[in-house]
Protein backbone atom coordinates (compact mmCIF):
# COMPACT_ATOMS: atom_id res chain seq x y z
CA UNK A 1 -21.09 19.20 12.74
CA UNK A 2 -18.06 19.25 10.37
CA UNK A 3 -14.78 19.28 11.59
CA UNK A 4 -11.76 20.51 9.63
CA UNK A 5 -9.38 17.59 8.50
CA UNK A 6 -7.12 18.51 11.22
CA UNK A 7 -9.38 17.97 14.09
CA UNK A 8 -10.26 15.00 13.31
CA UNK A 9 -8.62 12.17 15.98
CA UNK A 10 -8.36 8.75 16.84
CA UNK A 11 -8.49 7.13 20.35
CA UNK A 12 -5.62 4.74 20.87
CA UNK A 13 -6.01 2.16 23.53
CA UNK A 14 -4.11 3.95 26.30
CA UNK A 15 -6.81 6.65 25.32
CA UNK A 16 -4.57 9.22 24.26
CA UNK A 17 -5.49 11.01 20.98
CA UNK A 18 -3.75 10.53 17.68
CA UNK A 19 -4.33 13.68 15.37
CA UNK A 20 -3.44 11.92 11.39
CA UNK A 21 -3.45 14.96 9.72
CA UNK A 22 -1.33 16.84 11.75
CA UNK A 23 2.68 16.98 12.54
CA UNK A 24 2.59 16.08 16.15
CA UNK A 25 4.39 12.92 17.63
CA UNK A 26 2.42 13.34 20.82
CA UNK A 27 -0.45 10.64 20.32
CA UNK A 28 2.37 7.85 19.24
CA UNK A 29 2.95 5.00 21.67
CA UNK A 30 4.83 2.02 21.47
CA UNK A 31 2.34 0.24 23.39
CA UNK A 32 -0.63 1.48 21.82
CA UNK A 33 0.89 0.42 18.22
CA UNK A 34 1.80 -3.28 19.81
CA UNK A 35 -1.38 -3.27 21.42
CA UNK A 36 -3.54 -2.26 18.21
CA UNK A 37 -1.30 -4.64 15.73
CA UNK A 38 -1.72 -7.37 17.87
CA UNK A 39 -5.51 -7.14 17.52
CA UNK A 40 -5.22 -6.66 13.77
CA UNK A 41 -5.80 -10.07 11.91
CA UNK A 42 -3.40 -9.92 8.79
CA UNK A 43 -6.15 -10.34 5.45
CA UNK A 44 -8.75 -9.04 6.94
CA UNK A 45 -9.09 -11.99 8.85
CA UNK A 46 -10.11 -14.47 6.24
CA UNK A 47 -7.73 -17.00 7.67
CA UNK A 48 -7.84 -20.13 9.01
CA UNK A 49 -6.12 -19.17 12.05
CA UNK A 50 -5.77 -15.50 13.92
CA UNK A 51 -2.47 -14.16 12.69
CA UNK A 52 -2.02 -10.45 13.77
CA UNK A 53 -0.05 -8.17 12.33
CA UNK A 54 1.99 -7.43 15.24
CA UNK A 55 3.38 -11.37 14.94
CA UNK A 56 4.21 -10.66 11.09
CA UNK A 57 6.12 -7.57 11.88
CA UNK A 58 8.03 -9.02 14.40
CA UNK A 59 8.83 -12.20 12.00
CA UNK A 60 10.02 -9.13 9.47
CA UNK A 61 12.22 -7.72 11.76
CA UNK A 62 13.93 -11.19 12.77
CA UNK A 63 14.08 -12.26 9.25
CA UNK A 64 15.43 -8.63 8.13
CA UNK A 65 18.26 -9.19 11.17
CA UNK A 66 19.09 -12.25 10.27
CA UNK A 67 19.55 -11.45 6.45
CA UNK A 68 21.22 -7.79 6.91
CA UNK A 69 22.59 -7.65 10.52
CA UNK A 70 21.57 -4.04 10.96
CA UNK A 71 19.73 -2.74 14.25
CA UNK A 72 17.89 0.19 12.34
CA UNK A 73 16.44 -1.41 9.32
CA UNK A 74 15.37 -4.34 11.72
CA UNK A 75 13.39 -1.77 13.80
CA UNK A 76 12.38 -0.41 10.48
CA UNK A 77 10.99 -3.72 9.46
CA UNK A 78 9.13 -4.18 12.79
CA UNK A 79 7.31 -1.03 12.38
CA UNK A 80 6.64 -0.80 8.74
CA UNK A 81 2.99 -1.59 9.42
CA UNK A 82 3.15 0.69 12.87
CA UNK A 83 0.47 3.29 10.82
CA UNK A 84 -2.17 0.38 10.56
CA UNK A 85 -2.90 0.82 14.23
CA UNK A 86 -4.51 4.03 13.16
CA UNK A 87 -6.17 3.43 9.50
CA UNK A 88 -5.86 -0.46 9.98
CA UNK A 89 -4.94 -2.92 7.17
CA UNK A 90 -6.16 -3.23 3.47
CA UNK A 91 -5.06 -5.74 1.31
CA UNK A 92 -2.35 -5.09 -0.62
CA UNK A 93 -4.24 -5.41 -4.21
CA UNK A 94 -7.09 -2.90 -3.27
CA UNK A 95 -4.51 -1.11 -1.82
CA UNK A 96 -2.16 -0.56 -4.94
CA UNK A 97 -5.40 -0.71 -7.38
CA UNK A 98 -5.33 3.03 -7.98
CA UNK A 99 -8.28 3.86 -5.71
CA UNK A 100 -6.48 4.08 -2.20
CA UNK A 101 -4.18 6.94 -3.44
CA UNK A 102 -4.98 9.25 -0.33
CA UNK A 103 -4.86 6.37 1.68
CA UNK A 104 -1.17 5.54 1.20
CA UNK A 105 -0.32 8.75 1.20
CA UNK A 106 -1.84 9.12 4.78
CA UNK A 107 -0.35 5.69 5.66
CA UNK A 108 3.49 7.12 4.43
CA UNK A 109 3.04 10.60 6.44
CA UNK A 110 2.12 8.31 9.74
CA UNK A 111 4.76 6.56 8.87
CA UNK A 112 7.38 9.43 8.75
CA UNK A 113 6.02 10.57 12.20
CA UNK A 114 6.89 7.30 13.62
CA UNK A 115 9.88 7.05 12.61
CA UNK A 116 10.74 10.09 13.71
CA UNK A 117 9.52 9.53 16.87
CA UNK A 118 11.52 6.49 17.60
CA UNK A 119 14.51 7.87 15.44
CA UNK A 120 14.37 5.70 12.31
CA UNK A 121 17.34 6.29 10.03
CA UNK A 122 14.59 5.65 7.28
CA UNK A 123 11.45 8.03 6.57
CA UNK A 124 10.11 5.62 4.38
CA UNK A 125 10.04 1.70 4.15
CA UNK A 126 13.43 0.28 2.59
CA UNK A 127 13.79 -2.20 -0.34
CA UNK A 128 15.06 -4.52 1.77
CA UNK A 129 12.01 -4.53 4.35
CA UNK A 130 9.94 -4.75 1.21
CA UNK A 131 11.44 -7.66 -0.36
CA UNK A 132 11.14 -9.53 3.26
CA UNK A 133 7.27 -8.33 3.30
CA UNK A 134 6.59 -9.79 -0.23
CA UNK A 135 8.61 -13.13 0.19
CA UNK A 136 6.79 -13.43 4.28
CA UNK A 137 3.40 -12.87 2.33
CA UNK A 138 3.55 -16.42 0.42
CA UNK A 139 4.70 -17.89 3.57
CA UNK A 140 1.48 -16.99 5.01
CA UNK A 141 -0.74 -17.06 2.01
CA UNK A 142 0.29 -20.66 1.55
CA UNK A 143 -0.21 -21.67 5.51
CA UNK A 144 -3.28 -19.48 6.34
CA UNK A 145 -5.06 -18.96 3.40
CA UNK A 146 -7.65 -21.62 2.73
CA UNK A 147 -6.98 -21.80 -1.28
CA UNK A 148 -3.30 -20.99 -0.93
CA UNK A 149 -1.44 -18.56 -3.52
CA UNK A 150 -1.15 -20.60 -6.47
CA UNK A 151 -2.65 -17.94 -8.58
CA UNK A 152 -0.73 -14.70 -7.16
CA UNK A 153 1.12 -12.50 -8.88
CA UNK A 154 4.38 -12.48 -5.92
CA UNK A 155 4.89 -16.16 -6.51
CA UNK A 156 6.12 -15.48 -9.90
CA UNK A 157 8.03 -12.78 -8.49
CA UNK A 158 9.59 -14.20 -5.05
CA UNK A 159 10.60 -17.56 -3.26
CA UNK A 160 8.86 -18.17 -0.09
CA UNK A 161 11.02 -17.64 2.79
CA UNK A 162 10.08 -20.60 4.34
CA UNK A 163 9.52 -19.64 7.93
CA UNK A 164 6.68 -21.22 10.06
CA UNK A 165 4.35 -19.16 11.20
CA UNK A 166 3.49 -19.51 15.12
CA UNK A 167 0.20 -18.04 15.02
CA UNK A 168 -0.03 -16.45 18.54
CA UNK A 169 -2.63 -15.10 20.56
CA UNK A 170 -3.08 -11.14 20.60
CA UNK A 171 -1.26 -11.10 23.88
CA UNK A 172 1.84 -13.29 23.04
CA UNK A 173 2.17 -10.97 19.61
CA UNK A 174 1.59 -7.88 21.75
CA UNK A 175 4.20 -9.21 24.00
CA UNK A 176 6.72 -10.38 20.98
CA UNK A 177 6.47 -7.17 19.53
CA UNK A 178 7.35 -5.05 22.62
CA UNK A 179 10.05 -7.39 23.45
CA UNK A 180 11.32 -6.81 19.54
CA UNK A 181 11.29 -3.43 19.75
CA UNK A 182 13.01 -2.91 23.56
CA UNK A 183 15.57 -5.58 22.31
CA UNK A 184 16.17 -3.00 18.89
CA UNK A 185 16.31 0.09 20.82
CA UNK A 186 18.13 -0.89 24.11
């Protein structure tokens, strides 16, 4: 059977139901996006060590504080992945080849639901947060990547920022990102 696009749903891990293709906030959790993110291995898991995506947002948000001192693009920066715990993660150069058009554009109107639902001043991802995600991506190509990023495009583009990644387990980076996000809002 064939559903229409708007009936179509996705289980989160408290088992509520997140509709993508429609306007509701209703299926959006804060624990089911830590939860799902800290499960997530950042490049698809060809790494030599797990490194979720939950512990690189939270790293984004520090690193965004620390640079800018402002409480909403921080939060901003620890949930500009917060849509990949419904479609998941694909790397940035099939993602930006042309052939994932729909995709972003599904990833960007998740996006806008979040932040409305935890009252982002931003609808969209902010230079700023961008910049951080670019210059934290050589940071981790270089430490978890087996052949490193001497061949990338960002390197040419961006310094490093030079922060060691931890590497925690799914719970610690489910745990780090909750604590991120209560210490944001609170």
């Amino acid at each position: 059977m064939i559903k229409k696009i708007e009936d179509i749903w996705q289980q989160t891990y408290s088992g509520k139901r997140f509709y993508p293709f429609r306007e509701d906030l209703e299926g959006i959790d804060i624990d089911d996006i830590a939860h799902s993110l800290s499960m997530l291995c950042r490049f698809n898991g060809h790494t030599k060590y797990f490194y979720s995506v939950a512990e690189h947002s939270v790293l984004i948000s520090n690193e965004v504080e620390k640079r800018y001192g402002d409480v909403d693009l921080s939060l901003c920066g620890l949930l500009h992945d917060a849509s990949e715990s419904i479609i998941s993660d694909i790397p940035k150069d099939i993602k930006h080849s042309g052939i994932c058009e729909g995709v972003i554009e599904l990833e960007n109107k998740i996006f806008e639901r979040i932040a409305e639902k935890f009252s982002l001043k931003y609808a969209y991802i902010p230079k700023e947060v961008k910049e951080i995600d670019n210059r934290i991506l050589l940071d981790e190509g270089e430490q978890l990547l087996n052949d490193g990023i001497k061949d990338w495009y960002l390197f040419k583009q961006y310094k490093k920022l030079g922060i060691i990644l931890p590497c925690w387990e799914p719970s610690k980076a489910k745990e780090m990102f909750l604590k991120r996000f209560n210490d944001l809002i609170f």
